[in-house]
Protein backbone atom coordinates (compact mmCIF):
# COMPACT_ATOMS: atom_id res chain seq x y z
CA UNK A 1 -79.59 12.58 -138.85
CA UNK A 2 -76.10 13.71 -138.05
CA UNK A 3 -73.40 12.40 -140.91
CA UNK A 4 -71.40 9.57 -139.26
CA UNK A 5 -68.54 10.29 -141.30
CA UNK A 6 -67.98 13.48 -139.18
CA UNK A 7 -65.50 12.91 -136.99
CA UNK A 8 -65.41 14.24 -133.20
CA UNK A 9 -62.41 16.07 -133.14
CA UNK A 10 -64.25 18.22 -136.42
CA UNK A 11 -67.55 18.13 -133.88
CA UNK A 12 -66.01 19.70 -131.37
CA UNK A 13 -64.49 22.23 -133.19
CA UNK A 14 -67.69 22.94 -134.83
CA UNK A 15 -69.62 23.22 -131.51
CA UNK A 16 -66.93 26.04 -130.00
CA UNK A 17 -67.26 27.95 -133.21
CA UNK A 18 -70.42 28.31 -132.83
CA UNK A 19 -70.51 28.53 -128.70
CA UNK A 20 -73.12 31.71 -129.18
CA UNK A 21 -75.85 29.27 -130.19
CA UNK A 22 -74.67 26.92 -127.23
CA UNK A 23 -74.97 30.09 -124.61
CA UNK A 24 -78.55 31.46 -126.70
CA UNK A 25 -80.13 27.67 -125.96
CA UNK A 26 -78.50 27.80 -122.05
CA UNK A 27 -80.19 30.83 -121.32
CA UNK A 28 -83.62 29.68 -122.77
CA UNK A 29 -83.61 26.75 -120.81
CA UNK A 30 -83.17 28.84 -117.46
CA UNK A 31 -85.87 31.18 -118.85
CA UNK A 32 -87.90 28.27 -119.95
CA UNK A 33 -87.64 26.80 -116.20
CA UNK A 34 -88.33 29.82 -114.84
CA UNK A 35 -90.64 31.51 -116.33
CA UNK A 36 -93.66 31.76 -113.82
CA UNK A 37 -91.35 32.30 -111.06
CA UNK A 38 -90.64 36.03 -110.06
CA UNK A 39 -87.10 35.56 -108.35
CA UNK A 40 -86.27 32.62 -110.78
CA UNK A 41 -82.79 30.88 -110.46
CA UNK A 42 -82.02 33.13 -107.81
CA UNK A 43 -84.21 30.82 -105.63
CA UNK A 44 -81.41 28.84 -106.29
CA UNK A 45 -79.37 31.29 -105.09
CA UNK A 46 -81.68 32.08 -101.72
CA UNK A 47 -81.59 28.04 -100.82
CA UNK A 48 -77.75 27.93 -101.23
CA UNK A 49 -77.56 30.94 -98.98
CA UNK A 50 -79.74 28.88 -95.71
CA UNK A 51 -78.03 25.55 -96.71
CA UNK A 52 -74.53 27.64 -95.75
CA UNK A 53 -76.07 29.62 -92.77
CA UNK A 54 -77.17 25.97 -91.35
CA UNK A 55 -74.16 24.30 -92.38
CA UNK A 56 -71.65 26.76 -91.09
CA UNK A 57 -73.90 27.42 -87.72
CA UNK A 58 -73.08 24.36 -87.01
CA UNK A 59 -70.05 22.94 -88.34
CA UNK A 60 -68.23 25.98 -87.64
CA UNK A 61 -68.96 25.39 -83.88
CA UNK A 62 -68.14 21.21 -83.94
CA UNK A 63 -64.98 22.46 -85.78
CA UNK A 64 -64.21 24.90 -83.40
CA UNK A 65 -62.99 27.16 -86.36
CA UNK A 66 -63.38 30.81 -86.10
CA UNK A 67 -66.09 32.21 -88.73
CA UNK A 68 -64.20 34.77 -90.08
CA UNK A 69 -62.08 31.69 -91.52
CA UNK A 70 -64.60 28.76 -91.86
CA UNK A 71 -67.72 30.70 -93.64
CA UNK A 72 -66.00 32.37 -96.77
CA UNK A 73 -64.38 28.64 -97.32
CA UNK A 74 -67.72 27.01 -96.75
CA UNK A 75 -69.44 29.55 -98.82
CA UNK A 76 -66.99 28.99 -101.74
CA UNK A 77 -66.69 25.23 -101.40
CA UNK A 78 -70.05 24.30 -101.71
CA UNK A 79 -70.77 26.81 -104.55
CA UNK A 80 -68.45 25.30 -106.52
CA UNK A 81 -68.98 21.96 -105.39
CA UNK A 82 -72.51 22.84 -106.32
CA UNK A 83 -71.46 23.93 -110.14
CA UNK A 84 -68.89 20.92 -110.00
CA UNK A 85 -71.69 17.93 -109.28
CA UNK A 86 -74.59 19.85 -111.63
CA UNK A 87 -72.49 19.20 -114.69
CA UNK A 88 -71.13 15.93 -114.20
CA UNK A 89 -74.67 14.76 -113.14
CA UNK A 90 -76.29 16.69 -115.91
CA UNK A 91 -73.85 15.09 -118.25
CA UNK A 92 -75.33 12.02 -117.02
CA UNK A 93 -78.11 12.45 -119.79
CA UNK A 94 -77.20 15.13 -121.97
CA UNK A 95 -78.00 13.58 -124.99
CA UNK A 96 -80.69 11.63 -124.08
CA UNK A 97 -82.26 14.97 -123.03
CA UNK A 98 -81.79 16.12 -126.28
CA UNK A 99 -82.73 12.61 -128.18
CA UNK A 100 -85.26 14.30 -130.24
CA UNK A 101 -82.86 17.41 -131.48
CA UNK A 102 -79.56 15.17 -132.05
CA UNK A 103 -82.10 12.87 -134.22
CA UNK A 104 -84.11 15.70 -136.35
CA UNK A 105 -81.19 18.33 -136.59
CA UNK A 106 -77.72 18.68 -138.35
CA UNK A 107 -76.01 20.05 -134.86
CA UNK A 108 -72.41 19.57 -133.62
CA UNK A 109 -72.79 16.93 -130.87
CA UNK A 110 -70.93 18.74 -128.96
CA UNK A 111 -73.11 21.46 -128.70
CA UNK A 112 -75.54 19.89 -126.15
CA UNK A 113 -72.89 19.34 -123.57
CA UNK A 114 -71.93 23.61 -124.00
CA UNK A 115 -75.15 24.16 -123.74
CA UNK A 116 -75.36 22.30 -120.56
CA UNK A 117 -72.41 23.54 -118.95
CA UNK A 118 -73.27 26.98 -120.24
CA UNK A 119 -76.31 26.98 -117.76
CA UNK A 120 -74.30 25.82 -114.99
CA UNK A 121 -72.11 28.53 -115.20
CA UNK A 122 -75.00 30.89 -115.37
CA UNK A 123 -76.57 29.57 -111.97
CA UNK A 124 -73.06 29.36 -110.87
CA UNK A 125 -72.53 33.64 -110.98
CA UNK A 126 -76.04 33.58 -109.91
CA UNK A 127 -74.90 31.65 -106.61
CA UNK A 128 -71.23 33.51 -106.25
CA UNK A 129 -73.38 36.80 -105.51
CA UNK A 130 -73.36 35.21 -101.94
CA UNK A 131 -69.75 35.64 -101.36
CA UNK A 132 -69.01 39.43 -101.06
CA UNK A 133 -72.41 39.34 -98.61
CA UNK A 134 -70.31 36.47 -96.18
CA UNK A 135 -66.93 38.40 -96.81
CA UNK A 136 -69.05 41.88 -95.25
CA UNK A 137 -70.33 39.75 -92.53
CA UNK A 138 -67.17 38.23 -91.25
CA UNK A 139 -65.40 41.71 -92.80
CA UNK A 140 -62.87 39.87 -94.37
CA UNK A 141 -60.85 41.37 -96.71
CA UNK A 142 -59.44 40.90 -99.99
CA UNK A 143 -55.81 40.90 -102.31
CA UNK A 144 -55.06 40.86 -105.74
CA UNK A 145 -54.14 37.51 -105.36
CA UNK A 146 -58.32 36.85 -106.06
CA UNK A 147 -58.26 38.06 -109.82
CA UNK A 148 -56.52 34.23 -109.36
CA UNK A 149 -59.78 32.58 -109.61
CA UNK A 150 -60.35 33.81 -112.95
CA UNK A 151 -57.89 31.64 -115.02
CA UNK A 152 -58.60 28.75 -112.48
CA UNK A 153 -62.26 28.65 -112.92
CA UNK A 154 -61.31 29.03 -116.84
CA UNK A 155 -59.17 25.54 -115.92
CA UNK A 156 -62.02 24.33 -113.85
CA UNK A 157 -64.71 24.42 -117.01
CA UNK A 158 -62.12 23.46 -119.60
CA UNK A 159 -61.83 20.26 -117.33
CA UNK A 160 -65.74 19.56 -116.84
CA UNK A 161 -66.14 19.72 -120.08
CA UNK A 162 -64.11 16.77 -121.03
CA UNK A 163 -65.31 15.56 -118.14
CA UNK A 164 -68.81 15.82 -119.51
CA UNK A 165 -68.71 14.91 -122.55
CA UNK A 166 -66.75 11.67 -121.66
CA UNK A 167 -69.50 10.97 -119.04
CA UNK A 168 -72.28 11.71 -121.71
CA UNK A 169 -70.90 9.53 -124.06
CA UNK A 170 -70.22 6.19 -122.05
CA UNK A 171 -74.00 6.96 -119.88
CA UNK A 172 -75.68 7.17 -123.29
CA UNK A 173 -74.24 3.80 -124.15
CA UNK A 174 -74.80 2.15 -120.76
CA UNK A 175 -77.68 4.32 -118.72
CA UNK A 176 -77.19 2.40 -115.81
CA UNK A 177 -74.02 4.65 -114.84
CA UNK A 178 -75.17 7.52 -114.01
CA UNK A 179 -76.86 6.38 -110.71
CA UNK A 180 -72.94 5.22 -110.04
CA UNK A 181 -72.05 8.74 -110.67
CA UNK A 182 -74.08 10.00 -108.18
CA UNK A 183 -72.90 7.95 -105.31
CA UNK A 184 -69.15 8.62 -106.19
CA UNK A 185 -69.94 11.96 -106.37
CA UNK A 186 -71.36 11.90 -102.95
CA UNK A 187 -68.10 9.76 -101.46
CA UNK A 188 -66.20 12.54 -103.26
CA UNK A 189 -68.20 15.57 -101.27
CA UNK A 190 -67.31 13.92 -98.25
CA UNK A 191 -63.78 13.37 -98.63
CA UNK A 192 -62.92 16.56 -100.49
CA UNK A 193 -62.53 19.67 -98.08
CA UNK A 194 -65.74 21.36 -98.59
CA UNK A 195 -67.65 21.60 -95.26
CA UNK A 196 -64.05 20.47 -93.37
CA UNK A 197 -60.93 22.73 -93.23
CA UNK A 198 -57.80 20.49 -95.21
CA UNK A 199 -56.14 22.04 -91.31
CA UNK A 200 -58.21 20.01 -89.32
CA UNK A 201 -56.57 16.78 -91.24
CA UNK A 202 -53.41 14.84 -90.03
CA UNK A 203 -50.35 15.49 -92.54
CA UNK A 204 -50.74 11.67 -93.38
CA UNK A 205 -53.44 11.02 -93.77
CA UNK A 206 -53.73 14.68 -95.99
CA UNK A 207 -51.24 13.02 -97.87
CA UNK A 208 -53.08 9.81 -98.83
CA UNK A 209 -56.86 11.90 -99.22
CA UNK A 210 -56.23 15.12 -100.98
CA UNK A 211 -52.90 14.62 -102.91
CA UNK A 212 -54.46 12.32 -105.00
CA UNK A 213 -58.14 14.33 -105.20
CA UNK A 214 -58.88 15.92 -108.51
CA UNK A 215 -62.11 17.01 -107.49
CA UNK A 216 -59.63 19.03 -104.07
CA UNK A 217 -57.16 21.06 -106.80
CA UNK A 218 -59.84 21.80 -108.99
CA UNK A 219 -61.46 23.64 -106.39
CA UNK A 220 -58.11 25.13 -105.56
CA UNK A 221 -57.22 26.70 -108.07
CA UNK A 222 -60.48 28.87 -107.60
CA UNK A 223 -61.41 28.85 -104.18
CA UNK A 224 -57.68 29.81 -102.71
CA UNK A 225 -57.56 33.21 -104.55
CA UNK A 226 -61.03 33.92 -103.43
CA UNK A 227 -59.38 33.23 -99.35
CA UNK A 228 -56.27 35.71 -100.29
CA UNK A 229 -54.55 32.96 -100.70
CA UNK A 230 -52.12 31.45 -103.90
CA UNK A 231 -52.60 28.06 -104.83
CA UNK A 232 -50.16 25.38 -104.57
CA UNK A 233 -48.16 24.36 -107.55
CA UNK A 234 -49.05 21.19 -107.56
CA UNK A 235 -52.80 22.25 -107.74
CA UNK A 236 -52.11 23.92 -111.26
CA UNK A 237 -49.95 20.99 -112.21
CA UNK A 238 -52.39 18.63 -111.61
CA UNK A 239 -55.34 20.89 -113.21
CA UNK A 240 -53.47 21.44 -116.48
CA UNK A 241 -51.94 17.59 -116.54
CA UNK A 242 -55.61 16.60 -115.99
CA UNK A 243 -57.24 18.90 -118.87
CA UNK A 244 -54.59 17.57 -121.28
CA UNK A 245 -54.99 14.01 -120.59
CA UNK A 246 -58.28 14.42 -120.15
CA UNK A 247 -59.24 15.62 -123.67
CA UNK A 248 -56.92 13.74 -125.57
CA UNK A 249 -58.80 10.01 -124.22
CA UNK A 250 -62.17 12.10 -124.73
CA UNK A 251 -61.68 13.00 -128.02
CA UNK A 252 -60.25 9.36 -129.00
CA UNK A 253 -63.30 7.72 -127.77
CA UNK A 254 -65.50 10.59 -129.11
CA UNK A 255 -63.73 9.96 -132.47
CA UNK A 256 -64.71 6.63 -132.41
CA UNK A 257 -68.26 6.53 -130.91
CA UNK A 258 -69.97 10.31 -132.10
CA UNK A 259 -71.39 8.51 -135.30
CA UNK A 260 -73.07 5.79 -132.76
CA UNK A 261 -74.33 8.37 -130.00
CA UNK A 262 -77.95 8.77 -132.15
CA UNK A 263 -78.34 5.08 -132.56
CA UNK A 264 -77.93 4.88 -128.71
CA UNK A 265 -80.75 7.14 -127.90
């Protein structure tokens, strides 16, 4: 049984100095799953690729947006969206997926939600592969404004990580939730420009649906450098205000509840 006078600031910590063993466990589980498959995750990969060849068939021509513009942002919005929703669901029951190990082994806490977000990211570069393929097929080109997306998908995971552990903490406590999390993260899909251009919106109403988004300049911050483009400031602002804020109400409620999260379970 984990000490409950460890506190969850010295958890997480613990968990980041050790993030090899985090990775080591993410990659098992993908093995693990896939095992008796010959392609493994990149089936993953080969149903994200048909989803966007539907999706962009035929949103591309109700849009009437030209392909060499609408398929590289579908193709990057709903891979991230698609790394975005896996670990705020998974987070959903993080440590009741790992009830037995958090109850029978001395690790950091912590270490179950980097181990979950850890695979994400794995299936995540597994999907990305797609990109270049669409960029070749609508031969659209690139900048050096793309090695952008590197420090904004660093900004992206340093946010879902709060994000997850907050979610695994309060879902543990009340399991109920995480059915509410999946509906809100289905409103969110719909109103965050993923399968729409932000163009096709009135300035308004863009105004009153993406300003306030998270989930929109999160995907910003990555996604624009991938299009050649530079992200707003107000899209890093928000990001880095978010992360900050973020982890300092995480780690107060983690500080308070860690010692509780095995009695939960």
């Amino acid at each position: 049984m984990l000490h409950p006078e460890a506190s969850g600031t010295k958890d997480v910590f613990s968990a980041f100095k050790n993030f090899y063993l985090s990775l080591y466990l993410a990659y098992s589980d993908i093995r693990q799953k896939y095992r008796r498959s010959s392609l493994g995750p990149f089936w993953i990969t080969i149903s994200t690729a048909v989803m966007i060849t539907c999706i962009g068939g035929i949103f591309g021509g109700l849009f009437k947006t030209p392909m060499k513009d609408f398929l590289p942002f579908l193709t990057s919005g709903l891979i991230l969206w698609g790394f975005v929703s896996s670990c705020l669901i998974d987070s959903t029951t993080v440590f009741v997926s790992a009830e037995s190990v958090i109850k029978q082994l001395p690790l950091p806490i912590t270490t179950h939600v980097l181990r979950m977000v850890s695979r994400n990211v794995i299936i995540f570069f597994h999907n990305i592969i797609i990109l270049p393929f669409v960029f070749l097929i609508v031969q659209k080109g690139v900048n050096k404004d793309i090695f952008l997306c590197l420090p904004g998908f660093f900004l992206l995971v340093v946010n879902l990580l709060w994000m997850s552990l907050l979610l695994g903490i309060i879902c543990t406590r009340f399991r109920d939730l995480g059915q509410i999390v999946n509906s809100v993260l289905q409103i969110f899909f719909y109103i965050t420009p993923i399968i729409w251009l932000p163009s096709l919106l009135p300035e308004r109403t863009s105004l009153m649906i993406l300003e306030p988004n998270l989930f929109y300049h999160l995907l910003q911050i990555v996604r624009a450098p991938l299009m050649g483009e530079l992200p707003s400031y107000l899209s890093w602002i928000i990001s880095v205000i978010s992360a900050i804020i973020g982890w300092i109400l995480t780690l107060a409620l983690f500080n308070r509840y860690r010692s509780r999260i095995a009695y939960w379970l």
